[in-house]
Protein backbone atom coordinates (compact mmCIF):
# COMPACT_ATOMS: atom_id res chain seq x y z
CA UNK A 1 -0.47 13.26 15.67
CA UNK A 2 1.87 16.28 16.02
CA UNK A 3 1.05 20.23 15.78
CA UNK A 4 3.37 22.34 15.76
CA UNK A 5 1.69 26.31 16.28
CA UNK A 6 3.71 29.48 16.27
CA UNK A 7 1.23 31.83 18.25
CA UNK A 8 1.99 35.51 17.36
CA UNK A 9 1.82 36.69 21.06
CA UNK A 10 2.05 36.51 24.50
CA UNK A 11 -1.55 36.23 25.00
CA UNK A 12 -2.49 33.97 21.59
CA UNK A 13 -0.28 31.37 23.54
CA UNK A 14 -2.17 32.08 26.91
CA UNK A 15 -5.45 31.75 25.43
CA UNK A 16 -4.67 28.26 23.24
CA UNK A 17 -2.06 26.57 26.54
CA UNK A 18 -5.70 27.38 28.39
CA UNK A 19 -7.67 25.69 25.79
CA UNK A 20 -5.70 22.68 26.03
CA UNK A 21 -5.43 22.14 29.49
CA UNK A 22 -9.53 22.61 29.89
CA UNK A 23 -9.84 19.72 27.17
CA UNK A 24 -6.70 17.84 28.82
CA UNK A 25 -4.90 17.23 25.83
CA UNK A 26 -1.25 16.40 26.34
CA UNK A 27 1.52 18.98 24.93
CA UNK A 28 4.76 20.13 25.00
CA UNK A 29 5.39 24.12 24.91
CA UNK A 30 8.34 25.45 24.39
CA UNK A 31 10.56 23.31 22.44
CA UNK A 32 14.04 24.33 21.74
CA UNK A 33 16.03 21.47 20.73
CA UNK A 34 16.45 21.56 16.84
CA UNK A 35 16.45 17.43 16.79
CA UNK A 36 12.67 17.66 18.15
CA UNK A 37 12.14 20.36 15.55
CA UNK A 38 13.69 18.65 12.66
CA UNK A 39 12.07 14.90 13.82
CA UNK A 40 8.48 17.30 13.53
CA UNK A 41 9.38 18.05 9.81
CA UNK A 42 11.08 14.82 8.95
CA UNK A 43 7.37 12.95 10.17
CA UNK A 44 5.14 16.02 9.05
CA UNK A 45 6.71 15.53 5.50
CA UNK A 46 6.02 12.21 5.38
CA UNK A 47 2.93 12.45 6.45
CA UNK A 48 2.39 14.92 3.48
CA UNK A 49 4.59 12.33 0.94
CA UNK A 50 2.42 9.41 1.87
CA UNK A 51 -1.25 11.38 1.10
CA UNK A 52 0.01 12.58 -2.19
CA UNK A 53 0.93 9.00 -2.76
CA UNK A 54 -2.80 7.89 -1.73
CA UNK A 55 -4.30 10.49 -3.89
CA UNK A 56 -1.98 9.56 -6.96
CA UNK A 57 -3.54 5.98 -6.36
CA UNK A 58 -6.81 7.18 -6.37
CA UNK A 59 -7.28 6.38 -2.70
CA UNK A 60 -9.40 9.23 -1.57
CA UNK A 61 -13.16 10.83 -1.05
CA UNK A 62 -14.81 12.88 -3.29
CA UNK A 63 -16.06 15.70 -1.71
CA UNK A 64 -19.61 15.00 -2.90
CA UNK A 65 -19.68 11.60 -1.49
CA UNK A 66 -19.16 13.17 1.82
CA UNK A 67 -22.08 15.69 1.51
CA UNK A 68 -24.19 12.86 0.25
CA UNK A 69 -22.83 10.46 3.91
CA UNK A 70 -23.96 13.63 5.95
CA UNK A 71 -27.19 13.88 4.17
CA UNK A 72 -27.83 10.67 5.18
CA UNK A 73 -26.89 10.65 8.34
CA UNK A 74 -29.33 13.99 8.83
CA UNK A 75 -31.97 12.42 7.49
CA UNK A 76 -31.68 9.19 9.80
CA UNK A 77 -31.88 11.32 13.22
């Protein structure tokens, strides 16, 4: 999976590069080269293409049937 976050400030970027590195996720700051950018959107887009697609299909989870799995799962502890 792929983020890409535009932080509004020096220290919003500080505070989430920090957050990262505690949990030791991997990352790349700083990218500059319009091909990385534009790969991002082409795969973030179809990403996006491919869930409509599922929903269309009826492929999905109503919301409900989640509440009702975390009821459960409460109620088993």
């Amino acid at each position: 999976m792929s983020i890409l976050v535009n932080t509004r400030n020096e220290q919003e970027e500080k505070v989430l590069l920090a957050f990262l590195d505690s949990l030791s996720y991997k990352y790349q700051s700083g990218v500059k080269d319009e091909d990385q950018i534009k790969a991002y959107l082409d795969e973030y887009n179809e990403a996006l293409n491919q869930a409509d697609e599922e929903i269309e299909a009826g492929n999905y989870i109503k919301h409900e049937a989640v509440e009702q799995l975390f009821q459960k799962r409460r109620n088993s502890i």
